[in-house]
C-alpha atoms as a PDB file:
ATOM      1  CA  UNK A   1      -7.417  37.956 -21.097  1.00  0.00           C
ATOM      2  CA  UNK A   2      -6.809  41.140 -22.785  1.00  0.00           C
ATOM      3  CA  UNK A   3      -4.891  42.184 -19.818  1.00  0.00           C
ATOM      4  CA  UNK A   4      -2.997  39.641 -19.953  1.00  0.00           C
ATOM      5  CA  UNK A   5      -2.188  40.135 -23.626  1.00  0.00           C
ATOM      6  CA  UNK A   6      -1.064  43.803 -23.576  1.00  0.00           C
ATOM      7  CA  UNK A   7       1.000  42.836 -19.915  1.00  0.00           C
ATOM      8  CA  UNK A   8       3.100  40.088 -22.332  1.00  0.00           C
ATOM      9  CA  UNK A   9       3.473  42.279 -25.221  1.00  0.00           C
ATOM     10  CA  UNK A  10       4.756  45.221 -23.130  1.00  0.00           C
ATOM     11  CA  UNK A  11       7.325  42.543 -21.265  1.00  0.00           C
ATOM     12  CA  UNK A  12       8.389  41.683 -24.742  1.00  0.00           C
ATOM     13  CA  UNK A  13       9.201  45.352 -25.958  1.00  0.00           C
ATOM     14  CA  UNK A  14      10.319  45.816 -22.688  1.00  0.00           C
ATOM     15  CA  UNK A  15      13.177  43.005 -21.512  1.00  0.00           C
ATOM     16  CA  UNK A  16      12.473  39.783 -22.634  1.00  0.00           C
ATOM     17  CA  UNK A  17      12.869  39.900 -25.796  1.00  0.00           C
ATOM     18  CA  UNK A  18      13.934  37.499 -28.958  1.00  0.00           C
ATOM     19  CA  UNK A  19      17.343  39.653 -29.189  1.00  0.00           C
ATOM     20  CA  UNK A  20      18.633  38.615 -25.671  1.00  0.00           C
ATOM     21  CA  UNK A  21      20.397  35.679 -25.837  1.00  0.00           C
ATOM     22  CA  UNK A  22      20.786  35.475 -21.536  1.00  0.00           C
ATOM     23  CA  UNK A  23      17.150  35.791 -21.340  1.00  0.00           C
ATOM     24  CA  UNK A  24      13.826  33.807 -23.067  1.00  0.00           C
ATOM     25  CA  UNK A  25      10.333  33.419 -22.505  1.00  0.00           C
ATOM     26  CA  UNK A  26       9.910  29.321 -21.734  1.00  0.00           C
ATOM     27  CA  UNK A  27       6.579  27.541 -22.028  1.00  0.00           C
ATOM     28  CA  UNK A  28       3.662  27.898 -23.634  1.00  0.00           C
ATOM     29  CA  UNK A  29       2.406  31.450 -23.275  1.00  0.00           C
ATOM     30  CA  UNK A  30      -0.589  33.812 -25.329  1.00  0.00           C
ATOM     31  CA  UNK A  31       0.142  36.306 -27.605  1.00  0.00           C
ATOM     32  CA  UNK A  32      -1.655  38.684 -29.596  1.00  0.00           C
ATOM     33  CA  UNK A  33      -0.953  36.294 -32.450  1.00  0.00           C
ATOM     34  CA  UNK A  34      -2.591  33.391 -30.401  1.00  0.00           C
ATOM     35  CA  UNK A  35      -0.491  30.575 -28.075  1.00  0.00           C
ATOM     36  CA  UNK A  36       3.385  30.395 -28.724  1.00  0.00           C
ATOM     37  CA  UNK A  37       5.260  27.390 -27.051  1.00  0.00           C
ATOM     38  CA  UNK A  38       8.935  28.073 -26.327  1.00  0.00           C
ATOM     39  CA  UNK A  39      11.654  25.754 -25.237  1.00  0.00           C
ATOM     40  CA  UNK A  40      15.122  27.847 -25.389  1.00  0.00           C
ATOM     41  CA  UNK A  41      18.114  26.408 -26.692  1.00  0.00           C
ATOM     42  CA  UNK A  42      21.638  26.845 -27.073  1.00  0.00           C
ATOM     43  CA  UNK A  43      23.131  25.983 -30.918  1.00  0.00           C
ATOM     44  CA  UNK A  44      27.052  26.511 -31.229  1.00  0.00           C
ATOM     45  CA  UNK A  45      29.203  27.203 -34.152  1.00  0.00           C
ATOM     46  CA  UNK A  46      32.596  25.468 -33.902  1.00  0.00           C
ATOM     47  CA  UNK A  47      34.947  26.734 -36.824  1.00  0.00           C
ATOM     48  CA  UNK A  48      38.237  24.537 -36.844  1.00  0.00           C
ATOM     49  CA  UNK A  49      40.599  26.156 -39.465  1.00  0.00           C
ATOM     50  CA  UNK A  50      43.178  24.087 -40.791  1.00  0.00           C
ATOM     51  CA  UNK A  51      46.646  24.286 -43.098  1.00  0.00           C
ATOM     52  CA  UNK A  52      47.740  22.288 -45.576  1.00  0.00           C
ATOM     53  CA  UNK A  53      51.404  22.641 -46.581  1.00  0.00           C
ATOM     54  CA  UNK A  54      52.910  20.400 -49.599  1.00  0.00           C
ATOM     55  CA  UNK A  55      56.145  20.593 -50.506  1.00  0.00           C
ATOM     56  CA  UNK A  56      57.343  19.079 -53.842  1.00  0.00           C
ATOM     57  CA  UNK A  57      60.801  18.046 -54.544  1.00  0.00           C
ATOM     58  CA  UNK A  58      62.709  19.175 -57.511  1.00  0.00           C
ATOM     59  CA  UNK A  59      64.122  17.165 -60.479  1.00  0.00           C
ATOM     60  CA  UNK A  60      67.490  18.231 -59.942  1.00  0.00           C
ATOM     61  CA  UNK A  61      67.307  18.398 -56.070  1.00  0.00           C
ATOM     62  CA  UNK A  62      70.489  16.226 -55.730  1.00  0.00           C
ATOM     63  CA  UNK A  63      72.549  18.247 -57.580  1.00  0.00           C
ATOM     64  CA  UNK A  64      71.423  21.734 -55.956  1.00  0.00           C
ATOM     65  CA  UNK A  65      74.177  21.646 -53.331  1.00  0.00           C
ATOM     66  CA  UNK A  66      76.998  20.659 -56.401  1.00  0.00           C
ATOM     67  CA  UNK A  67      75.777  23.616 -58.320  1.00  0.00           C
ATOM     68  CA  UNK A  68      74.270  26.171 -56.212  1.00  0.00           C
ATOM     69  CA  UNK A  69      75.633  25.728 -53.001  1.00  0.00           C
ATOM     70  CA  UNK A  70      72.391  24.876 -51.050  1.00  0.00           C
ATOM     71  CA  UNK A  71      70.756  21.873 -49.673  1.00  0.00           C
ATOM     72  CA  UNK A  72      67.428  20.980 -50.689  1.00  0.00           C
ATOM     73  CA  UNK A  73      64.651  18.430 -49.822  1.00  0.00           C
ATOM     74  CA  UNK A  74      64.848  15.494 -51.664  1.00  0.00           C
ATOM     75  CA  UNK A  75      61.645  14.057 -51.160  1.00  0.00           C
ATOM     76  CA  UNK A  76      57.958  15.482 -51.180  1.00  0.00           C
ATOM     77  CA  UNK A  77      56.444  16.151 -47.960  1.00  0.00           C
ATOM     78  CA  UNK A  78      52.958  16.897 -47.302  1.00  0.00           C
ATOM     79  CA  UNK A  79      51.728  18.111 -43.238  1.00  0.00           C
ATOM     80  CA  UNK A  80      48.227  19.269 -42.029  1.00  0.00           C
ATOM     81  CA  UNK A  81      48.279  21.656 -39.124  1.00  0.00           C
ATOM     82  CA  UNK A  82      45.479  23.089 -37.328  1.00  0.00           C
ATOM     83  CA  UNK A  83      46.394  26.981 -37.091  1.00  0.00           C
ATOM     84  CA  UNK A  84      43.072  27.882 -35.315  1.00  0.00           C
ATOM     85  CA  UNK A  85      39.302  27.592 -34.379  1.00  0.00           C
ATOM     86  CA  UNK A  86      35.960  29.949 -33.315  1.00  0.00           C
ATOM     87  CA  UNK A  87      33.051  29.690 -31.254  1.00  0.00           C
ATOM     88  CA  UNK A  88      29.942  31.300 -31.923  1.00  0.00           C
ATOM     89  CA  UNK A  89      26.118  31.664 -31.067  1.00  0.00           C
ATOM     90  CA  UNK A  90      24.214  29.963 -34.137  1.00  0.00           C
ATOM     91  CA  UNK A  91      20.674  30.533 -33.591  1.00  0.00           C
ATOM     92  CA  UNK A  92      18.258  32.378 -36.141  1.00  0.00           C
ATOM     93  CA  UNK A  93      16.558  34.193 -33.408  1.00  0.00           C
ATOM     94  CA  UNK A  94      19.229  36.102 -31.632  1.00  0.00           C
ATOM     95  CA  UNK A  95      21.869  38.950 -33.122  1.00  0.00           C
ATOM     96  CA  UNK A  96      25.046  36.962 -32.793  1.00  0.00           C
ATOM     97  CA  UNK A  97      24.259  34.554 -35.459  1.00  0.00           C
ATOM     98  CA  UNK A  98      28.026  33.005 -36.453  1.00  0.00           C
ATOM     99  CA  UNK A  99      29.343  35.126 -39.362  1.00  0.00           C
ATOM    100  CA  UNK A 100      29.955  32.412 -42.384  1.00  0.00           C
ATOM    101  CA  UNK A 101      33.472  30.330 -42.404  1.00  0.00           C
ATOM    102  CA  UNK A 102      36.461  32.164 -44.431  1.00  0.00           C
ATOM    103  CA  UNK A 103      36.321  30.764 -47.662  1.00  0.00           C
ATOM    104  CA  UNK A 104      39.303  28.252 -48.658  1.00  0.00           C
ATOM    105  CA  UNK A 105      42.672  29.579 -49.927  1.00  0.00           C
ATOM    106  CA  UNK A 106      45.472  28.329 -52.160  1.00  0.00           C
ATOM    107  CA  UNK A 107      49.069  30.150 -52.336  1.00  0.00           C
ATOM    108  CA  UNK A 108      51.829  28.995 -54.125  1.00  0.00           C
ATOM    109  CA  UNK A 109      55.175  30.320 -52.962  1.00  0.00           C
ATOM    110  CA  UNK A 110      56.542  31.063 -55.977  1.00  0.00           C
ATOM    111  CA  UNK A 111      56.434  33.326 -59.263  1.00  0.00           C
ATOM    112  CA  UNK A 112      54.963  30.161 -61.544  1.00  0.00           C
ATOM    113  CA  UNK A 113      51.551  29.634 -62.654  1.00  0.00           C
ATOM    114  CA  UNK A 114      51.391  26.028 -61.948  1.00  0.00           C
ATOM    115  CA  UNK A 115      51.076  24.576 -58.787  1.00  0.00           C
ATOM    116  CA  UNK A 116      52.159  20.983 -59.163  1.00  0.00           C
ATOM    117  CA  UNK A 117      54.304  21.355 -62.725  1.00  0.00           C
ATOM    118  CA  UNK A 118      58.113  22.574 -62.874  1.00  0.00           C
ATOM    119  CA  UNK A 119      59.143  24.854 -65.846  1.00  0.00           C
ATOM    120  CA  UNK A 120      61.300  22.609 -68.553  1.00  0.00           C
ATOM    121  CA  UNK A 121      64.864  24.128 -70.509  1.00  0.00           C
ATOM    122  CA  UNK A 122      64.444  25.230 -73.989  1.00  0.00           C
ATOM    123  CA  UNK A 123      65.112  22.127 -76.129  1.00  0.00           C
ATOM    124  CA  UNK A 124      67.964  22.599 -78.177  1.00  0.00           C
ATOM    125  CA  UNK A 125      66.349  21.878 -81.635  1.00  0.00           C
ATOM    126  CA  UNK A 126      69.838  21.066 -83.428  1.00  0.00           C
ATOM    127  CA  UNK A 127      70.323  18.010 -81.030  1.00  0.00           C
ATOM    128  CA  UNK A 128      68.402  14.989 -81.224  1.00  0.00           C
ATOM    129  CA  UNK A 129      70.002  13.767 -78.016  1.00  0.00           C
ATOM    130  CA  UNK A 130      68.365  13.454 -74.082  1.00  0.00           C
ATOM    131  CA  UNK A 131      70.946  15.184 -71.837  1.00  0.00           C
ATOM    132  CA  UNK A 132      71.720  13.113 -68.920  1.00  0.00           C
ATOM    133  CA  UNK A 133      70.110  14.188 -65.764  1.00  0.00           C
ATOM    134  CA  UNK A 134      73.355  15.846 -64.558  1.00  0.00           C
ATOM    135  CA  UNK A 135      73.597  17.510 -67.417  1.00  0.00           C
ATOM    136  CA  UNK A 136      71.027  19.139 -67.392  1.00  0.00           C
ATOM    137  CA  UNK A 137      70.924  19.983 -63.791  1.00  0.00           C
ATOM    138  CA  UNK A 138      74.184  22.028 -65.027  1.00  0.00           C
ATOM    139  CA  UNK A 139      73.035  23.418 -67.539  1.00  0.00           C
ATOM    140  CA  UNK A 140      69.873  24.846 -65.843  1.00  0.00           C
ATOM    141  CA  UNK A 141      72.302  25.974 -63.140  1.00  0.00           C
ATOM    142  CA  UNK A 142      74.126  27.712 -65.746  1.00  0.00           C
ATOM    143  CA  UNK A 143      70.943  29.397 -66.962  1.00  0.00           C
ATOM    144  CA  UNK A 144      70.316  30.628 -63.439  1.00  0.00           C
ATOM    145  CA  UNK A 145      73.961  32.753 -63.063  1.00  0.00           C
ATOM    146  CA  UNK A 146      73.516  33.582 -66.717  1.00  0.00           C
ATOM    147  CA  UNK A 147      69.988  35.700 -65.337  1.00  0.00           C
ATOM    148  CA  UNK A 148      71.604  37.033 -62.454  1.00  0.00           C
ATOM    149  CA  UNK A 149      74.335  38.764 -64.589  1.00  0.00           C
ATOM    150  CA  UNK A 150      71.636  40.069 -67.033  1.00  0.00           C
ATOM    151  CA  UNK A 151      70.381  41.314 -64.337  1.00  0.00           C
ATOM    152  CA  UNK A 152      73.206  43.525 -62.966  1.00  0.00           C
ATOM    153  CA  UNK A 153      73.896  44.619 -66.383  1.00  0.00           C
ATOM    154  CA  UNK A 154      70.351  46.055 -66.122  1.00  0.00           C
ATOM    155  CA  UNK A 155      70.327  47.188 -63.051  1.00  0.00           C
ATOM    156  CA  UNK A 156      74.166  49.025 -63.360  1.00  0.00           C
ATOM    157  CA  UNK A 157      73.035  50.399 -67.007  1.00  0.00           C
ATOM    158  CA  UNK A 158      75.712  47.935 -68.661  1.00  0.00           C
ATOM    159  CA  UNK A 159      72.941  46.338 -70.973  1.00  0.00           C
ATOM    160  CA  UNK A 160      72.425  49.567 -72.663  1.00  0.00           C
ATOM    161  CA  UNK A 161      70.547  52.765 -71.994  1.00  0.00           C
ATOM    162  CA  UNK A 162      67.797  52.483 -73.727  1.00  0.00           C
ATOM    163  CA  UNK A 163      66.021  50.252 -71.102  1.00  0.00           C
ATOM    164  CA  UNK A 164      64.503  52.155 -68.437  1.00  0.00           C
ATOM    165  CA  UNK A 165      61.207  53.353 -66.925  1.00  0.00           C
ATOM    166  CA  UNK A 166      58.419  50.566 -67.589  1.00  0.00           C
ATOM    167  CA  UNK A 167      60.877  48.741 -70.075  1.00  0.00           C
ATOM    168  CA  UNK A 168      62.980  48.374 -67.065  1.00  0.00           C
ATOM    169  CA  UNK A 169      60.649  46.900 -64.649  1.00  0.00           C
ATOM    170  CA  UNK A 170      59.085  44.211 -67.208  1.00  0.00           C
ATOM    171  CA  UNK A 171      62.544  43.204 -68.076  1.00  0.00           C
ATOM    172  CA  UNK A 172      63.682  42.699 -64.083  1.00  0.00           C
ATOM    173  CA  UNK A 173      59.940  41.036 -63.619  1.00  0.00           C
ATOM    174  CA  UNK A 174      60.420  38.849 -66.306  1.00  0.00           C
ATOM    175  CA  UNK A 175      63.934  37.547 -65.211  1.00  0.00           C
ATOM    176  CA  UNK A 176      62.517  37.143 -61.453  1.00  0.00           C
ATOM    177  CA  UNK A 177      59.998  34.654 -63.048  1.00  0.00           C
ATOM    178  CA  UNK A 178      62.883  32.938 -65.243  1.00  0.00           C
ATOM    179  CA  UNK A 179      64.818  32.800 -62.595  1.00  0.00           C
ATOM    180  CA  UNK A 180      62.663  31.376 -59.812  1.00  0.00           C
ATOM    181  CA  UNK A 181      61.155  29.036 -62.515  1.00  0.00           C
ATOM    182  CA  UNK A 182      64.890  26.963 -62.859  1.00  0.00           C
ATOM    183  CA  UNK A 183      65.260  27.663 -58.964  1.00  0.00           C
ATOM    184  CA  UNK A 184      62.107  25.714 -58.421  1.00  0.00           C
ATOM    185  CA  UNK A 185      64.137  22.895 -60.076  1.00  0.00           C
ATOM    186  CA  UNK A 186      66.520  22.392 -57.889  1.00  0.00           C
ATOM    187  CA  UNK A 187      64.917  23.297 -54.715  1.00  0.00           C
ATOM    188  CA  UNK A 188      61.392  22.476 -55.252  1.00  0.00           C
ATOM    189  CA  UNK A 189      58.467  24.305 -54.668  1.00  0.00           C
ATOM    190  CA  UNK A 190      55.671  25.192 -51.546  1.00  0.00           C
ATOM    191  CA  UNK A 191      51.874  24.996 -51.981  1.00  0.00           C
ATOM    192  CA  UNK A 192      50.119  26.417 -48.913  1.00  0.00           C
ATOM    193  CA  UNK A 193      46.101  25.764 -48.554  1.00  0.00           C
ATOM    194  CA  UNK A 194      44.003  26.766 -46.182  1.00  0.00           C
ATOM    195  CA  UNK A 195      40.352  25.729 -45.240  1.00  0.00           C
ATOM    196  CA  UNK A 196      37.321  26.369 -42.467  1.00  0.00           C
ATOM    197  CA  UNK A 197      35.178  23.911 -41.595  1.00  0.00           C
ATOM    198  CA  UNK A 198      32.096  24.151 -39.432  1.00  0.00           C
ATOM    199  CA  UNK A 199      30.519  21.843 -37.001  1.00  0.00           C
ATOM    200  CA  UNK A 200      27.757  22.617 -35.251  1.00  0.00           C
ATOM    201  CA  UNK A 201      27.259  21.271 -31.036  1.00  0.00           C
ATOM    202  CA  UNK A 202      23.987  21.847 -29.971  1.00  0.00           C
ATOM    203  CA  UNK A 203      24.633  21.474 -25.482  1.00  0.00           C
ATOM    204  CA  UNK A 204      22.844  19.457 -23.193  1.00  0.00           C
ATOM    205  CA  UNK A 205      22.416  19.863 -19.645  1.00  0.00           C
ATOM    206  CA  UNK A 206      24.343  16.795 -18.093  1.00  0.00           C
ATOM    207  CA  UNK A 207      27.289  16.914 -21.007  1.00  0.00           C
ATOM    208  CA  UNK A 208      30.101  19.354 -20.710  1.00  0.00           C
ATOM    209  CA  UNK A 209      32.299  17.929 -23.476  1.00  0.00           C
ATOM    210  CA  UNK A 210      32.081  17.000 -26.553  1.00  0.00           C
ATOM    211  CA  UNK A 211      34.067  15.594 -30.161  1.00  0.00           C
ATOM    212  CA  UNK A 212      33.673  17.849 -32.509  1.00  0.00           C
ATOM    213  CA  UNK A 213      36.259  16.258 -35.029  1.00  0.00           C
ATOM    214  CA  UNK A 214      39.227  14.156 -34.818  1.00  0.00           C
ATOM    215  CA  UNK A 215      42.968  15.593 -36.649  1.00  0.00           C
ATOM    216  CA  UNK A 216      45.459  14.063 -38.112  1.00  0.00           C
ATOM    217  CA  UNK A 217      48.425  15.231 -39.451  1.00  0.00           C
ATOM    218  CA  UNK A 218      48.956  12.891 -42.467  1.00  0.00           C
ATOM    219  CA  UNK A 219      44.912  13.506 -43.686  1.00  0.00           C
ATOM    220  CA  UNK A 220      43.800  16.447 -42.123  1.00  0.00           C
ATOM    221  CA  UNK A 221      40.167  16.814 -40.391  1.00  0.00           C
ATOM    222  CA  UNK A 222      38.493  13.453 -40.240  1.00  0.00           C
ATOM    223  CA  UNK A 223      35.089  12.724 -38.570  1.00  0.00           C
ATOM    224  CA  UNK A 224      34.632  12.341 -34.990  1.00  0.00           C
ATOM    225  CA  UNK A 225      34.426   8.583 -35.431  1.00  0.00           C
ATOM    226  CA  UNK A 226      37.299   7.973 -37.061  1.00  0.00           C
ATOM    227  CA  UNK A 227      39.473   6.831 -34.494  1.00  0.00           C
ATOM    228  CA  UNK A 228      43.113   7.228 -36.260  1.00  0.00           C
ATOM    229  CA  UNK A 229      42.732  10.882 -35.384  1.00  0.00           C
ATOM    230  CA  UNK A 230      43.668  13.136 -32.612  1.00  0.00           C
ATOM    231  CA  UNK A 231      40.661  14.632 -30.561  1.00  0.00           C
ATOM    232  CA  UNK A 232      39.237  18.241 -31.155  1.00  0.00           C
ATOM    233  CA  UNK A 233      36.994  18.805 -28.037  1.00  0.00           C
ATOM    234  CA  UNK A 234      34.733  21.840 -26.708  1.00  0.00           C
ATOM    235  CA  UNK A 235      34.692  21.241 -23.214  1.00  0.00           C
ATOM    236  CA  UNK A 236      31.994  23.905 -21.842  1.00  0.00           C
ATOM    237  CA  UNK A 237      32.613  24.955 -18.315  1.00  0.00           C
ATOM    238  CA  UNK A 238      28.863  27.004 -16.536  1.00  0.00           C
ATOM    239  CA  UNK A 239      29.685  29.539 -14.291  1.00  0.00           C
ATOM    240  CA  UNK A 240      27.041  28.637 -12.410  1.00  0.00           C
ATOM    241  CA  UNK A 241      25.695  32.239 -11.555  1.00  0.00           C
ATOM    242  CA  UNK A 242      22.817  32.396 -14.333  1.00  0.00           C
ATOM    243  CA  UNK A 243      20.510  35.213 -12.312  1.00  0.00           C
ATOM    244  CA  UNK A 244      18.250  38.515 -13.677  1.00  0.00           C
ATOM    245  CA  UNK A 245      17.374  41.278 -12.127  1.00  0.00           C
ATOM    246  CA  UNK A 246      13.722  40.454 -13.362  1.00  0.00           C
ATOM    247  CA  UNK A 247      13.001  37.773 -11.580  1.00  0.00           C
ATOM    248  CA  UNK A 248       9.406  38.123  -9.896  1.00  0.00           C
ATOM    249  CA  UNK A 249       9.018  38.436  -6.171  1.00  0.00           C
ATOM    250  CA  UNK A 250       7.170  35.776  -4.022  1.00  0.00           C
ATOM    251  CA  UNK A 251       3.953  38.311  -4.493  1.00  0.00           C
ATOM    252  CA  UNK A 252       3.763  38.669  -7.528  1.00  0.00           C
ATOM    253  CA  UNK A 253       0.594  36.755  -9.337  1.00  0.00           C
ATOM    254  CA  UNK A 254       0.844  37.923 -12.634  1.00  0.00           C
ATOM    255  CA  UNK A 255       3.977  36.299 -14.066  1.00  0.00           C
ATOM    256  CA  UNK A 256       5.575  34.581 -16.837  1.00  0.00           C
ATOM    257  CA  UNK A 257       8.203  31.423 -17.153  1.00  0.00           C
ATOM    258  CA  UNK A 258      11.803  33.020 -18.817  1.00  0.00           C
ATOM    259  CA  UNK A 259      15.241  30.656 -19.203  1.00  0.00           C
ATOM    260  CA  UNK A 260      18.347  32.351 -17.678  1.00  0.00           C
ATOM    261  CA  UNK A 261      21.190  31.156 -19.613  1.00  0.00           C
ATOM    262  CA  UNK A 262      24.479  30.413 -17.953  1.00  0.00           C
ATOM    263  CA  UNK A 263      27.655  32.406 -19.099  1.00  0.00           C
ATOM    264  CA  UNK A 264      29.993  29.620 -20.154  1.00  0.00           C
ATOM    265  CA  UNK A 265      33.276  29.674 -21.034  1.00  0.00           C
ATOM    266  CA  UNK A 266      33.529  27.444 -24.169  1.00  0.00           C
ATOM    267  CA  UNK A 267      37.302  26.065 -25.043  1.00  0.00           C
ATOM    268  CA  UNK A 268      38.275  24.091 -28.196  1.00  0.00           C
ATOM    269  CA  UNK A 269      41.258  21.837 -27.091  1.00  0.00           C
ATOM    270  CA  UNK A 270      43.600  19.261 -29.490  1.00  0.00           C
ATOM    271  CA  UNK A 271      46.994  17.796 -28.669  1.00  0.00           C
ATOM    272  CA  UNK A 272      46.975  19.402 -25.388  1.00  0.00           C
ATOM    273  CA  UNK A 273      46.656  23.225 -27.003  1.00  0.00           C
ATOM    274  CA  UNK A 274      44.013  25.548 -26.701  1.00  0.00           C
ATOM    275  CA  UNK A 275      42.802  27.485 -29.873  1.00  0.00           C
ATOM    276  CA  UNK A 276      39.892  29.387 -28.940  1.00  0.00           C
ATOM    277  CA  UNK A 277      37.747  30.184 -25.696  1.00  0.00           C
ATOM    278  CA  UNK A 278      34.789  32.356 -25.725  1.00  0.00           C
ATOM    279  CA  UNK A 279      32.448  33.290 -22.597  1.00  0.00           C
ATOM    280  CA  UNK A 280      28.884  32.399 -24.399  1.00  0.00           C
ATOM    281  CA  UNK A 281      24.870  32.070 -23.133  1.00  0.00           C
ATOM    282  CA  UNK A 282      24.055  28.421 -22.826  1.00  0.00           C
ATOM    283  CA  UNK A 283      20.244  28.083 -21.807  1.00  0.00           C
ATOM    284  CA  UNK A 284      21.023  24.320 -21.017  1.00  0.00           C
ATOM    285  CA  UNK A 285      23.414  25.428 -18.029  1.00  0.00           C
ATOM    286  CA  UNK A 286      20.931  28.148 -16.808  1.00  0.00           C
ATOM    287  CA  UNK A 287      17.667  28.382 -14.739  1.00  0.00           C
ATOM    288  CA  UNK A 288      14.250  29.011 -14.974  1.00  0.00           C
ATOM    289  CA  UNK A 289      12.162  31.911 -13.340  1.00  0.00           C
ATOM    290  CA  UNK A 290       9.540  34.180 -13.509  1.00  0.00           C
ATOM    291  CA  UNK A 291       8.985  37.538 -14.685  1.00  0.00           C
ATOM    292  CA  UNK A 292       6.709  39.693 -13.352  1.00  0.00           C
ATOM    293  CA  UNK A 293       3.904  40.900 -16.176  1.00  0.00           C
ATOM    294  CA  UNK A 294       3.937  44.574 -16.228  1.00  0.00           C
ATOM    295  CA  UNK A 295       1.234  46.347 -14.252  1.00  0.00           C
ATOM    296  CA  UNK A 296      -1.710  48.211 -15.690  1.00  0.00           C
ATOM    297  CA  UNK A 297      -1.094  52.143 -14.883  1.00  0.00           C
END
């Protein structure tokens, strides 16, 4: 027994050890610490990343092309995209546990603060009267070529030379925002999120694909049952040639039972494109041998 004991532990600090994901002892087996029963397992990490890009229409959209010379959309519009997805190892025992999901992001392409909310003109405080849509349109316009000369006259030195240096730059930074704020008016404005989600696959020996999600691009990621969606699948494909160098010779009489895994390429497929493929241990693909226990010197 004791034999036995210090044959296992020098195996473990040897070879087969807990930081090998191709390799794992399998049954029930004594320790040192007593009897250990081990059934090795495969656990994946499938990160599907995702975009989210809203645009909103502007108030005065149908008068951009009147005023400014440009077309621009006249309706909002709101499409999901998926822009990318990771495999990984997720197992506690092993040292390629699946780094955490990139948090969710939210960029607004634009200088304004708000992300749903246009800027409004200056009220004219000595008029009591609601400008007709057109009219204001024009008068916004108005306010936009009235910031673009202010800002030659800065830029040329025509506004005076006592702005310069720091002055300068707030001033310009300052008119960019004015500027892009009535812009936004006419031509509406972009709001770009972005979010990870992860689903976890744990294999199994007679299934080589699976739903991890379903897509859509009007809502996004939806759950695999929700059958309005597009498919995102893992298909895993075994190479078949799960083998070690330790495996124990007909002879041998002192062994132990140790799980090969397989090296399988893992692909995440949707709408006929791949976005990712990663060559990845899966014990449920692999075989089972033994491994000779160290001999006492």
């Amino acid at each position: 027994m004791k034999f036995r004991l210090l044959a296992f532990a020098l195996l473990l600090s040897g070879g087969v050890s807990a930081q090998n994901p191709y390799i794992s002892l399998q049954g029930a087996n004594e320790t040192a610490g007593g009897l250990t029963v081990a059934q090795p397992r495969t656990i994946l990490a499938v990160d599907v990343t995702v975009e989210h890009d809203v645009t909103l229409s502007g108030p005065y959209a149908r008068y951009a092309q009147k005023y400014l010379g440009v077309r621009a959309p006249l309706t909002d519009k709101t499409v999901w995209s998926v822009t990318g997805a990771q495999i990984a190892l997720l197992d506690g025992d092993t040292y390629l546990n699946a780094a955490a999901p990139a948090p969710a992001s939210t960029r607004v392409l634009s200088h304004t603060a708000s992300e749903n909310k246009f800027a409004r003109l200056q009220p004219d405080k000595t008029d009591m009267t609601t400008p007709a849509l057109e009219d204001a349109a024009r008068t916004a316009a108005a306010q936009i070529f009235s910031l673009r000369r202010h800002r030659i006259e800065l830029v040329t030195g025509e506004a005076g030379e006592n702005v310069f240096g720091e002055g300068l730059k707030a001033a310009l930074e300052e008119i960019d925002r004015l500027e892009q704020s009535y812009l936004e008016l006419f031509l509406g404005k972009r709001i770009v999120s972005t979010e990870t989600r992860r689903y976890v696959v744990c294999p199994q020996a007679d299934k080589k694909q699976y739903i991890v999600c379903r897509f859509s691009p009007a809502a996004g990621l939806l759950p695999d049952t929700d059958l309005s969606g597009d498919i995102v699948l893992l298909q895993i494909e075994p190479s078949g040639v799960a083998k070690s160098d330790l495996e124990a010779g007909p002879k041998e009489t002192q062994v132990v039972a140790c799980r090969v895994a397989d090296p399988s390429t893992c692909i995440v497929v949707s709408g006929g494109r791949e976005y990712a493929r990663a060559v990845l241990p899966v014990f449920e693909f692999g075989r089972t041998i033994n491994v000779a226990l160290p001999r006492r010197k």
